[in-house]
N, C-alpha and C. Protein backbone atom coordinates (compact mmCIF):
# COMPACT_ATOMS: atom_id res chain seq x y z
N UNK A 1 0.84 -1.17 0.00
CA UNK A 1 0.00 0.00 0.00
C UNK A 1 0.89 1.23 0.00
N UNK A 2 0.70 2.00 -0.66
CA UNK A 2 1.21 3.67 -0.77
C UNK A 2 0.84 4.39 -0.02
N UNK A 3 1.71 5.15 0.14
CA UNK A 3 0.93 6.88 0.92
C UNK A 3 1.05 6.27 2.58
N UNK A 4 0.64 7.21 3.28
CA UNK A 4 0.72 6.96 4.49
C UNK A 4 -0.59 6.23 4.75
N UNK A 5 -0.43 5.60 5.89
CA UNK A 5 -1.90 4.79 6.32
C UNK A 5 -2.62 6.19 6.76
N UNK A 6 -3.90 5.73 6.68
CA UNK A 6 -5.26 6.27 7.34
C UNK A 6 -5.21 6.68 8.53
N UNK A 7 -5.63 7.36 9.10
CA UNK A 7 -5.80 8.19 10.50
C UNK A 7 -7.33 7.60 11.15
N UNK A 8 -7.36 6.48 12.29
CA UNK A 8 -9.15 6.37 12.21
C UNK A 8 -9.62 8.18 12.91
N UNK A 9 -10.61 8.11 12.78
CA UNK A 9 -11.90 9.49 13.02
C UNK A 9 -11.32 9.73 14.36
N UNK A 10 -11.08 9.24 15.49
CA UNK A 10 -11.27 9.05 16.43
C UNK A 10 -9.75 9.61 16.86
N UNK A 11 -9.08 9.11 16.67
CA UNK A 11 -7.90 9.98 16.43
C UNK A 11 -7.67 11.65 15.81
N UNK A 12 -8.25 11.50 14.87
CA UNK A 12 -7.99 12.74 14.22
C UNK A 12 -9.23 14.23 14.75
N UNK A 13 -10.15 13.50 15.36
CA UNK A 13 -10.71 14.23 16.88
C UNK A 13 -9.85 14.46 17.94
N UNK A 14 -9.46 13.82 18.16
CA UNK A 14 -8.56 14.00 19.29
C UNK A 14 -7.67 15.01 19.18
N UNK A 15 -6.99 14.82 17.90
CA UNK A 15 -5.75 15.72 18.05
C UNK A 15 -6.32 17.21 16.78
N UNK A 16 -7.75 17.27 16.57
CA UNK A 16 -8.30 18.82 16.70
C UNK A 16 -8.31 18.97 15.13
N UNK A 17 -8.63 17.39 13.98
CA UNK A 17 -8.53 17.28 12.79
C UNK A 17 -7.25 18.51 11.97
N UNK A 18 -5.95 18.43 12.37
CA UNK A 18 -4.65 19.61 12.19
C UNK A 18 -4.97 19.60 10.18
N UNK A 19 -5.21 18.41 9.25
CA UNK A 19 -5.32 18.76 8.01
C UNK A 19 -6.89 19.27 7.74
N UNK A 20 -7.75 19.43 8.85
CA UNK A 20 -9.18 19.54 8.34
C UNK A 20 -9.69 19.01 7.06
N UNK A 21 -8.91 17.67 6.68
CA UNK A 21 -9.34 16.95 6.30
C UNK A 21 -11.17 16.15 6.33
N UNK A 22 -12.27 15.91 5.55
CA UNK A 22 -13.03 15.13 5.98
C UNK A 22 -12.78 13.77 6.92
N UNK A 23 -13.50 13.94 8.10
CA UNK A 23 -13.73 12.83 8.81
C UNK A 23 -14.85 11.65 8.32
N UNK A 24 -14.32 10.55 8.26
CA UNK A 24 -14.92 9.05 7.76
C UNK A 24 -16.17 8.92 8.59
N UNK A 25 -17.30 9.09 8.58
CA UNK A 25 -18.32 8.47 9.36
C UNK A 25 -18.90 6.94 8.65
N UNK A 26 -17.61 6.31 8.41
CA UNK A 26 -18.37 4.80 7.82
C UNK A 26 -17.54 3.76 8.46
N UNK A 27 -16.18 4.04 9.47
CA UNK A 27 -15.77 3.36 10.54
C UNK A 27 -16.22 2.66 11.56
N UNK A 28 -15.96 1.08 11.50
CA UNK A 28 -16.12 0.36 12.78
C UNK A 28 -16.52 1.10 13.90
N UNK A 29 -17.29 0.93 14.81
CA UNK A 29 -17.30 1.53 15.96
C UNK A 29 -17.68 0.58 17.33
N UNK A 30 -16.55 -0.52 17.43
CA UNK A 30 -17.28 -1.43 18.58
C UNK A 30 -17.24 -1.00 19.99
N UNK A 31 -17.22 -1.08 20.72
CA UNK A 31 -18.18 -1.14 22.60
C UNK A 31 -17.12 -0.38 22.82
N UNK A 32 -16.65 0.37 23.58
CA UNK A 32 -16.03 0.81 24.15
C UNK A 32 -15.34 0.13 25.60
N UNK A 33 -14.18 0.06 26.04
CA UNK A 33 -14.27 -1.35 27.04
C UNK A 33 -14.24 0.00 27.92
N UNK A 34 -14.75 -0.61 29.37
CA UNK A 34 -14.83 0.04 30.80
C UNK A 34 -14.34 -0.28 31.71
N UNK A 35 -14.46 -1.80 31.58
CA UNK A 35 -13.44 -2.74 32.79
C UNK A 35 -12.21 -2.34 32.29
N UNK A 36 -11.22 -1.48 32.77
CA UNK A 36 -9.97 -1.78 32.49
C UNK A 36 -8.91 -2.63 33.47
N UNK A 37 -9.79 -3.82 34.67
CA UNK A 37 -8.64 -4.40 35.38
C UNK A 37 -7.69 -5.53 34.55
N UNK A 38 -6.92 -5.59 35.02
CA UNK A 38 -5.59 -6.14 34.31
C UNK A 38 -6.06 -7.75 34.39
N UNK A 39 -6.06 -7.88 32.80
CA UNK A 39 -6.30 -9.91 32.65
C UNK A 39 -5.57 -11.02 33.36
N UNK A 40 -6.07 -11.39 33.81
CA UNK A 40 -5.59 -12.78 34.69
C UNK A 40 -4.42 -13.10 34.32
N UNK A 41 -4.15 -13.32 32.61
CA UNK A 41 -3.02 -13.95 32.44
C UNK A 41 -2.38 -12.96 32.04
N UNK A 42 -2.27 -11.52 32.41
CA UNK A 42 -0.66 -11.33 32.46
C UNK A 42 -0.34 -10.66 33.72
N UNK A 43 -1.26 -11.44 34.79
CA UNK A 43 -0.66 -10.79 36.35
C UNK A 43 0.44 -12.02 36.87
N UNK A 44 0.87 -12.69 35.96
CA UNK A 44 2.26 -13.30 36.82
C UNK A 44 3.52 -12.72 35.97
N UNK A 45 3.42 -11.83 35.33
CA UNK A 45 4.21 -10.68 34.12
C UNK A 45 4.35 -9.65 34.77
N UNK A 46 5.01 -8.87 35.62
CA UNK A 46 5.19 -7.63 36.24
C UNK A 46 5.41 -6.49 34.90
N UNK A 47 6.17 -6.79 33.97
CA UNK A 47 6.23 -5.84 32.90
C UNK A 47 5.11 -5.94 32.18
N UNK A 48 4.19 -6.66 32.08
CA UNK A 48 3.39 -6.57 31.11
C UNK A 48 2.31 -5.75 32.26
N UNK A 49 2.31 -6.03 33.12
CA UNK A 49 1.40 -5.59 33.93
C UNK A 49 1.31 -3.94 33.88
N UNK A 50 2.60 -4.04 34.18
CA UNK A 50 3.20 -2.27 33.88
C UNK A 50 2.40 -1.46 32.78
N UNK A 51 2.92 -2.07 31.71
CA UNK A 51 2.65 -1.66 30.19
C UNK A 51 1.03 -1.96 30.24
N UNK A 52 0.36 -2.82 30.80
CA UNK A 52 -1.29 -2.33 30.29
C UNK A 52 -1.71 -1.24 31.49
N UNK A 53 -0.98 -1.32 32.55
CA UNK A 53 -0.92 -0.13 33.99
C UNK A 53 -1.17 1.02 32.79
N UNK A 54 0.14 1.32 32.19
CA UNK A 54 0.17 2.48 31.41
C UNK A 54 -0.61 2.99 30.16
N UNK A 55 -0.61 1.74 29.36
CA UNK A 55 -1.83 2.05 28.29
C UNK A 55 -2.70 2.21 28.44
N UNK A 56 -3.81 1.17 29.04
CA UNK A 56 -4.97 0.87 28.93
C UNK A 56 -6.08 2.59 29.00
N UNK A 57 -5.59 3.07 30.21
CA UNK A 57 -6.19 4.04 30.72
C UNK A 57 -5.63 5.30 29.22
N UNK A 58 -4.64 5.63 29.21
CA UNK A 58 -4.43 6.44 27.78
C UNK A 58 -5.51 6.28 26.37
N UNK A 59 -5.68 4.92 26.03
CA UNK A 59 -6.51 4.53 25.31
C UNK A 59 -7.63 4.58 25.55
N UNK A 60 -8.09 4.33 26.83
CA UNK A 60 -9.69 4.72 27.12
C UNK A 60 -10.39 6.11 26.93
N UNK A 61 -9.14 6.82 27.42
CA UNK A 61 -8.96 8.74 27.50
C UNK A 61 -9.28 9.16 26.21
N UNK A 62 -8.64 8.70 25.12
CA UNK A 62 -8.35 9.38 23.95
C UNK A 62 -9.27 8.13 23.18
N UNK A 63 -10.39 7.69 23.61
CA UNK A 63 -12.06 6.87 22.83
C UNK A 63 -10.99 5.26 22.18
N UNK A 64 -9.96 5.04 22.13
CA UNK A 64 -9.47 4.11 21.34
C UNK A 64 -9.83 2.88 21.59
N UNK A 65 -9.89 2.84 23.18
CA UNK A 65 -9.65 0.99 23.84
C UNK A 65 -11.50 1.17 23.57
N UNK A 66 -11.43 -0.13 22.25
CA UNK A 66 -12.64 -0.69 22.42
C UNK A 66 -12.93 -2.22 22.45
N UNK A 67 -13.64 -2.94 22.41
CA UNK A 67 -13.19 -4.12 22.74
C UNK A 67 -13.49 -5.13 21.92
N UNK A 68 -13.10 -4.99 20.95
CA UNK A 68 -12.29 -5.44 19.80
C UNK A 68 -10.55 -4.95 19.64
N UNK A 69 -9.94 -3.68 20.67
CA UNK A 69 -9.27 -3.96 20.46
C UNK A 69 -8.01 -4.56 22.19
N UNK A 70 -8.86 -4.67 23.19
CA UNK A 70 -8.62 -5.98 24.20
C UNK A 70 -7.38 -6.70 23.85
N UNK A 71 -7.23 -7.79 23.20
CA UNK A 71 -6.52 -8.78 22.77
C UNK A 71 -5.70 -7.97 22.19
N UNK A 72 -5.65 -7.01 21.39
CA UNK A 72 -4.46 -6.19 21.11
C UNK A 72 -3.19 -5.81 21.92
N UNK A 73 -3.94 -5.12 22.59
CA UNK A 73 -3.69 -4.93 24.22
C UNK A 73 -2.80 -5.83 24.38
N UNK A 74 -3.33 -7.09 24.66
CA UNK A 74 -3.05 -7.91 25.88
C UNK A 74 -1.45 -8.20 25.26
N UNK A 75 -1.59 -8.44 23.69
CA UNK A 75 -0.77 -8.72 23.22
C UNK A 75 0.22 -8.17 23.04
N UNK A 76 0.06 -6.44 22.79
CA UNK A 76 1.10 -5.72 22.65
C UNK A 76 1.93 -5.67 24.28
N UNK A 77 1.01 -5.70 25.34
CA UNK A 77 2.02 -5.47 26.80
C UNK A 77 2.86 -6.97 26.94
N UNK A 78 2.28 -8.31 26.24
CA UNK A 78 3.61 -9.28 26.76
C UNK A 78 4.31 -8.86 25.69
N UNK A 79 4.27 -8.72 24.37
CA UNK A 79 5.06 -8.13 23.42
C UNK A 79 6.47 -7.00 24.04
N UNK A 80 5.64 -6.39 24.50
CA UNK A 80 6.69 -5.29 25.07
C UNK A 80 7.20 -5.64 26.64
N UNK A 81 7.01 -6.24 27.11
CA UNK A 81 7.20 -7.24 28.26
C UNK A 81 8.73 -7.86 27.70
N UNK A 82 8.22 -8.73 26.73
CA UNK A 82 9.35 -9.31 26.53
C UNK A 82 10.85 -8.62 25.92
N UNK A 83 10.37 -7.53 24.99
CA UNK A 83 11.53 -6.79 23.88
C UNK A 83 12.13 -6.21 25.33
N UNK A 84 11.72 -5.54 26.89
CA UNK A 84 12.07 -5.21 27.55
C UNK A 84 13.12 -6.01 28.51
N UNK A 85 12.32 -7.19 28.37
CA UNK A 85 13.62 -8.24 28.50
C UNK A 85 15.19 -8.90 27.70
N UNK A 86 14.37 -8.63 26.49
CA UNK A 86 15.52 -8.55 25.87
C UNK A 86 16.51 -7.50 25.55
N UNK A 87 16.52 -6.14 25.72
CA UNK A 87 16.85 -5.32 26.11
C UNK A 87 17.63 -4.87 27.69
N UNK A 88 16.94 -5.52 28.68
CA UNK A 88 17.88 -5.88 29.75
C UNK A 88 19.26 -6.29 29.40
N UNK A 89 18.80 -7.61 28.66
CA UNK A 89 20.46 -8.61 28.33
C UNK A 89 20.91 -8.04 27.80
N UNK A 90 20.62 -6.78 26.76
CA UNK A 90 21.55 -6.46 26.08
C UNK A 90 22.39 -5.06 26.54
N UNK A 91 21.47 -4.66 27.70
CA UNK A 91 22.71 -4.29 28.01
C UNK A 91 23.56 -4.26 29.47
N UNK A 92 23.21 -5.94 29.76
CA UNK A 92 23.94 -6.77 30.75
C UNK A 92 25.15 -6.96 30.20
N UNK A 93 24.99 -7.54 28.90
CA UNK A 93 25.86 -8.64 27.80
C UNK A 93 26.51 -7.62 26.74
N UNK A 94 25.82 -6.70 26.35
CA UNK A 94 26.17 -5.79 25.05
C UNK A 94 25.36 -6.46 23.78
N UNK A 95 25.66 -6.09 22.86
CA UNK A 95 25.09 -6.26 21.60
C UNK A 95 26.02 -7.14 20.79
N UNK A 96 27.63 -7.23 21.23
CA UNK A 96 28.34 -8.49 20.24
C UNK A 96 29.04 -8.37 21.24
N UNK A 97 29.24 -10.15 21.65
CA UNK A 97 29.34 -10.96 22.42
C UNK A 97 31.30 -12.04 21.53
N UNK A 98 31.98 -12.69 22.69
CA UNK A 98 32.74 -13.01 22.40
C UNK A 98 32.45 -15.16 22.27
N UNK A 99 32.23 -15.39 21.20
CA UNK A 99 32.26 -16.66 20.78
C UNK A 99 33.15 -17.45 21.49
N UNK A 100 32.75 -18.10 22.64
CA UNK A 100 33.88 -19.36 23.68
C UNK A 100 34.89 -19.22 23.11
N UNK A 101 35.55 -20.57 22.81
CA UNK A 101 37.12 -20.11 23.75
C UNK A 101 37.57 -19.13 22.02
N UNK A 102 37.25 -19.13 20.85
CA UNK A 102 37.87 -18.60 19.98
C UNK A 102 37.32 -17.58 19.87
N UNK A 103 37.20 -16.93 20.83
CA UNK A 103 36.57 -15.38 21.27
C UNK A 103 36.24 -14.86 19.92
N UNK A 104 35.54 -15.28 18.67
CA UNK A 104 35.31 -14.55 18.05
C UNK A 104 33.66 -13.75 18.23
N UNK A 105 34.17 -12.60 17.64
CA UNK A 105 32.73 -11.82 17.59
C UNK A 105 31.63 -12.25 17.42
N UNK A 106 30.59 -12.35 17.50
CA UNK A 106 29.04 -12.57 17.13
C UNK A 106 27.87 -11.40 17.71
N UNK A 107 27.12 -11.00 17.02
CA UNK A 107 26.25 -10.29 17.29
C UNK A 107 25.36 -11.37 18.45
N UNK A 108 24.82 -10.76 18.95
CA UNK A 108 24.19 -11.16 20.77
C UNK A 108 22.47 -11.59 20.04
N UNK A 109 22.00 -13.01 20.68
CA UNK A 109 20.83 -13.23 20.26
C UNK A 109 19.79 -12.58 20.40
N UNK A 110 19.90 -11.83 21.63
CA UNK A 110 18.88 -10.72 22.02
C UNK A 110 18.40 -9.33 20.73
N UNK A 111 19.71 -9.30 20.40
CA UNK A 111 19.54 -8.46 19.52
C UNK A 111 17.85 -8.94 17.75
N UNK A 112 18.46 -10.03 17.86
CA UNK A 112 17.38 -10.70 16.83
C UNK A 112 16.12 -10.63 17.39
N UNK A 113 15.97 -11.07 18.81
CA UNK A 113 14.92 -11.15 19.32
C UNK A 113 14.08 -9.74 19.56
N UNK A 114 15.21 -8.94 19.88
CA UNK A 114 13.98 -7.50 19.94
C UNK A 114 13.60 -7.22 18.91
N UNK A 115 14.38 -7.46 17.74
CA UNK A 115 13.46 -7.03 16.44
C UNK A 115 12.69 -8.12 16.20
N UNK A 116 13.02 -9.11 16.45
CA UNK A 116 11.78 -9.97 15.98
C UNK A 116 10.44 -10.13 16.84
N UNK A 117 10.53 -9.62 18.17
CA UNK A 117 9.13 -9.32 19.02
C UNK A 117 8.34 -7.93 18.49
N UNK A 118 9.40 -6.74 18.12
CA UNK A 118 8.49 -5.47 17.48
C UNK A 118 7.97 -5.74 16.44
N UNK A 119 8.52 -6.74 15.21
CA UNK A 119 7.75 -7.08 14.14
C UNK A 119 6.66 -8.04 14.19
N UNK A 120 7.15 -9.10 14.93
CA UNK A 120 5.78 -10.09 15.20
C UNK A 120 4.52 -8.79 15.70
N UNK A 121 4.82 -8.11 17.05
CA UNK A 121 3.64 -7.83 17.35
C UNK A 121 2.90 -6.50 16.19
N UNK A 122 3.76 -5.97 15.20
CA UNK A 122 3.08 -4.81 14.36
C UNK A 122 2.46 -5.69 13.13
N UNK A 123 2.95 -7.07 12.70
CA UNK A 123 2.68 -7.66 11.81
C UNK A 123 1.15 -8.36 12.46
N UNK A 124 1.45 -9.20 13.61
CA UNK A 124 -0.74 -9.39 14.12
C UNK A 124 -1.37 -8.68 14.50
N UNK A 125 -1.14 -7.15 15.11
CA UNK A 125 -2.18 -6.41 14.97
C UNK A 125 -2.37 -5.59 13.37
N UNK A 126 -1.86 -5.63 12.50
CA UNK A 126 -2.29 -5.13 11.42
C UNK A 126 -2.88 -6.25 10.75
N UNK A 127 -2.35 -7.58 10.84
CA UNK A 127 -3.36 -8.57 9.85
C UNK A 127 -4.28 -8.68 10.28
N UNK A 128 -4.90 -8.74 11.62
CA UNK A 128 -6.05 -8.71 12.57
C UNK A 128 -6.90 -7.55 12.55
N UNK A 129 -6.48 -6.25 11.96
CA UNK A 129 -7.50 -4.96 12.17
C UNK A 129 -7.65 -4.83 13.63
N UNK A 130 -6.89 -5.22 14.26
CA UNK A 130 -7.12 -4.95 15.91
C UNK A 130 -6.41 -3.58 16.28
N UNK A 131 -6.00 -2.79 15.67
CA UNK A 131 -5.71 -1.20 16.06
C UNK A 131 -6.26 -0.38 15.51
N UNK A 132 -6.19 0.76 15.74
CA UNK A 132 -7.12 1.89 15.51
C UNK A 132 -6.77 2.28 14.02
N UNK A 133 -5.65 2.17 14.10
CA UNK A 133 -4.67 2.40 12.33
C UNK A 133 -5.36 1.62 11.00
N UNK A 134 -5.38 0.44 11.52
CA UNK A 134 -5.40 -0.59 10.83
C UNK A 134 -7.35 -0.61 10.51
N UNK A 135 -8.02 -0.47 11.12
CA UNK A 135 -9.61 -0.45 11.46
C UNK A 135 -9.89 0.62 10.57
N UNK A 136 -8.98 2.06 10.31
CA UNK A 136 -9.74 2.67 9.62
C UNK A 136 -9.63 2.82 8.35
N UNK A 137 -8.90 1.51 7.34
CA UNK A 137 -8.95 1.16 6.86
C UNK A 137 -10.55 0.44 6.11
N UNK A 138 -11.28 0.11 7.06
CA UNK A 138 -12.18 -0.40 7.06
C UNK A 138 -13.12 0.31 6.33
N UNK A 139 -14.24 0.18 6.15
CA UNK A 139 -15.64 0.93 5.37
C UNK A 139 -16.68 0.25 5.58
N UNK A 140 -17.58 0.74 6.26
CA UNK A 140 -18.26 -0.42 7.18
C UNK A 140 -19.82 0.58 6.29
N UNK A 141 -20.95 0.29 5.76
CA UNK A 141 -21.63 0.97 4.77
C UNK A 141 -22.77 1.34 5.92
N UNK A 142 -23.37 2.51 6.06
CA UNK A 142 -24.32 2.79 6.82
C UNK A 142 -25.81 2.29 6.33
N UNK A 143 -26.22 2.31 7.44
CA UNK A 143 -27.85 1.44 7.68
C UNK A 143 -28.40 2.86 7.06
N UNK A 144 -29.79 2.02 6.17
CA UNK A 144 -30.34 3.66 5.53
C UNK A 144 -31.67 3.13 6.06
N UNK A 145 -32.30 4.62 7.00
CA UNK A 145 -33.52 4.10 7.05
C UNK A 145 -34.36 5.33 6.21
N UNK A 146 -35.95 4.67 6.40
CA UNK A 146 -37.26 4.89 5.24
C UNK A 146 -36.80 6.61 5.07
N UNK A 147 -36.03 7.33 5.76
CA UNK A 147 -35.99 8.96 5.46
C UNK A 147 -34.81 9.01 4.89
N UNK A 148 -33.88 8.06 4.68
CA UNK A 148 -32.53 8.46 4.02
C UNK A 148 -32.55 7.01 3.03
N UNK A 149 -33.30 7.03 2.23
CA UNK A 149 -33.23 6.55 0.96
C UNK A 149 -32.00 6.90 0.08
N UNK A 150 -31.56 6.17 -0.45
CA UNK A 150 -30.24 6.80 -1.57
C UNK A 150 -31.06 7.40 -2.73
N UNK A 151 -31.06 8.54 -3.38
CA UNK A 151 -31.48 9.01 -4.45
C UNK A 151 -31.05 8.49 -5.79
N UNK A 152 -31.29 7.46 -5.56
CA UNK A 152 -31.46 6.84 -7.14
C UNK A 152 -31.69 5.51 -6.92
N UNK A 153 -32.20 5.04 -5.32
CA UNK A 153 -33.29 3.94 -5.29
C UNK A 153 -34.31 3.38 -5.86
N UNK A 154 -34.08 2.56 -6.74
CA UNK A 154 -35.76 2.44 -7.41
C UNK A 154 -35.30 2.62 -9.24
N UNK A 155 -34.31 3.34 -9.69
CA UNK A 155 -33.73 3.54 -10.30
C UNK A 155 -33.11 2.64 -11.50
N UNK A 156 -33.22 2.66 -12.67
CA UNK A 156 -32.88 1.24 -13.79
C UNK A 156 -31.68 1.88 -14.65
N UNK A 157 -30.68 0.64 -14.71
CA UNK A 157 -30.19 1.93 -15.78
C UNK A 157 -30.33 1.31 -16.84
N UNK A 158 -29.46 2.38 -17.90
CA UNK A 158 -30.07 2.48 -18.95
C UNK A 158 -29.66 1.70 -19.82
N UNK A 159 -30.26 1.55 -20.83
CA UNK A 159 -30.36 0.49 -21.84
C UNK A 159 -29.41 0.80 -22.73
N UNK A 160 -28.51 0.43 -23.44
CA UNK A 160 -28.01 0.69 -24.21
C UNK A 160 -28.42 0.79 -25.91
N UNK A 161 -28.40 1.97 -26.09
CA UNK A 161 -29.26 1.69 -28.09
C UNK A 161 -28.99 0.54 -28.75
N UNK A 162 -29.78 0.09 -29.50
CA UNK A 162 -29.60 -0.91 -30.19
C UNK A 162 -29.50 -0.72 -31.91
């Protein structure tokens, strides 16, 4: 895809529409979550715990956390749970490490791993539509009722001459 991604509505409220661009009124709009206590399974995770400590409530503030996007969530705080761990080691250990006894160089496994936890987690919330980015992508067609008929309901087209 080209160009920059989409801005959902909800966002671009927030921050006071800066291109006064038209806003999308044909966006997803699921539940809004309210419970924000921290999921069972990542209270034996102190960092992850942290990281939904810190999000969850930001996202609620600014209309985002809805619950469809929950599991996002949950996912992005062990996500970042972990790159935070791997990030520890690296700089317990450093970033290139001396290969046993023929001390040669090698780049440090941690290093693979933090990039490979920031990409795993940007690669399933975008195939999933589970972020706000990714959702407003979407085009979800509005319900027409008996007073908002489309003007050209009822409508044939035309025949082509023969």
């Amino acid at each position: 895809m080209r160009g920059r991604k989409p801005v959902p509505a909800v966002l671009k409220i927030a921050r006071g529409n800066p291109g006064q661009h038209k806003i999308r009124d044909d966006e997803p709009a699921p539940a809004p979550v309210v419970d924000l206590a921290v999921p069972a399974f990542l209270v034996n995770e102190p960092d992850a715990v942290a990281a939904w400590v810190a999000t969850a409530p930001m996202l609620q503030r600014l209309g985002v956390l809805t619950e469809a996007d929950q599991a996002a969530l949950v996912i992005y705080c062990r996500m970042f749970a972990r790159w935070q761990q791997a990030e520890r080691e690296l700089q317990a250990h450093g970033s290139v490490l001396a290969w046993r006894k023929s001390k040669a160089a090698i780049v440090s496994p941690y290093v693979a791993i933090a990039n490979q936890l920031a990409s795993q987690c940007r690669a399933l919330l975008n195939d999933f539509g589970l972020t706000p980015v990714s959702r407003a992508r979407i085009s979800v067609p509005k319900d027409q009722s008996a007073d908002q008929k489309d003007k050209f309901f009822g409508a044939r087209p035309r025949s082509k001459p023969a």
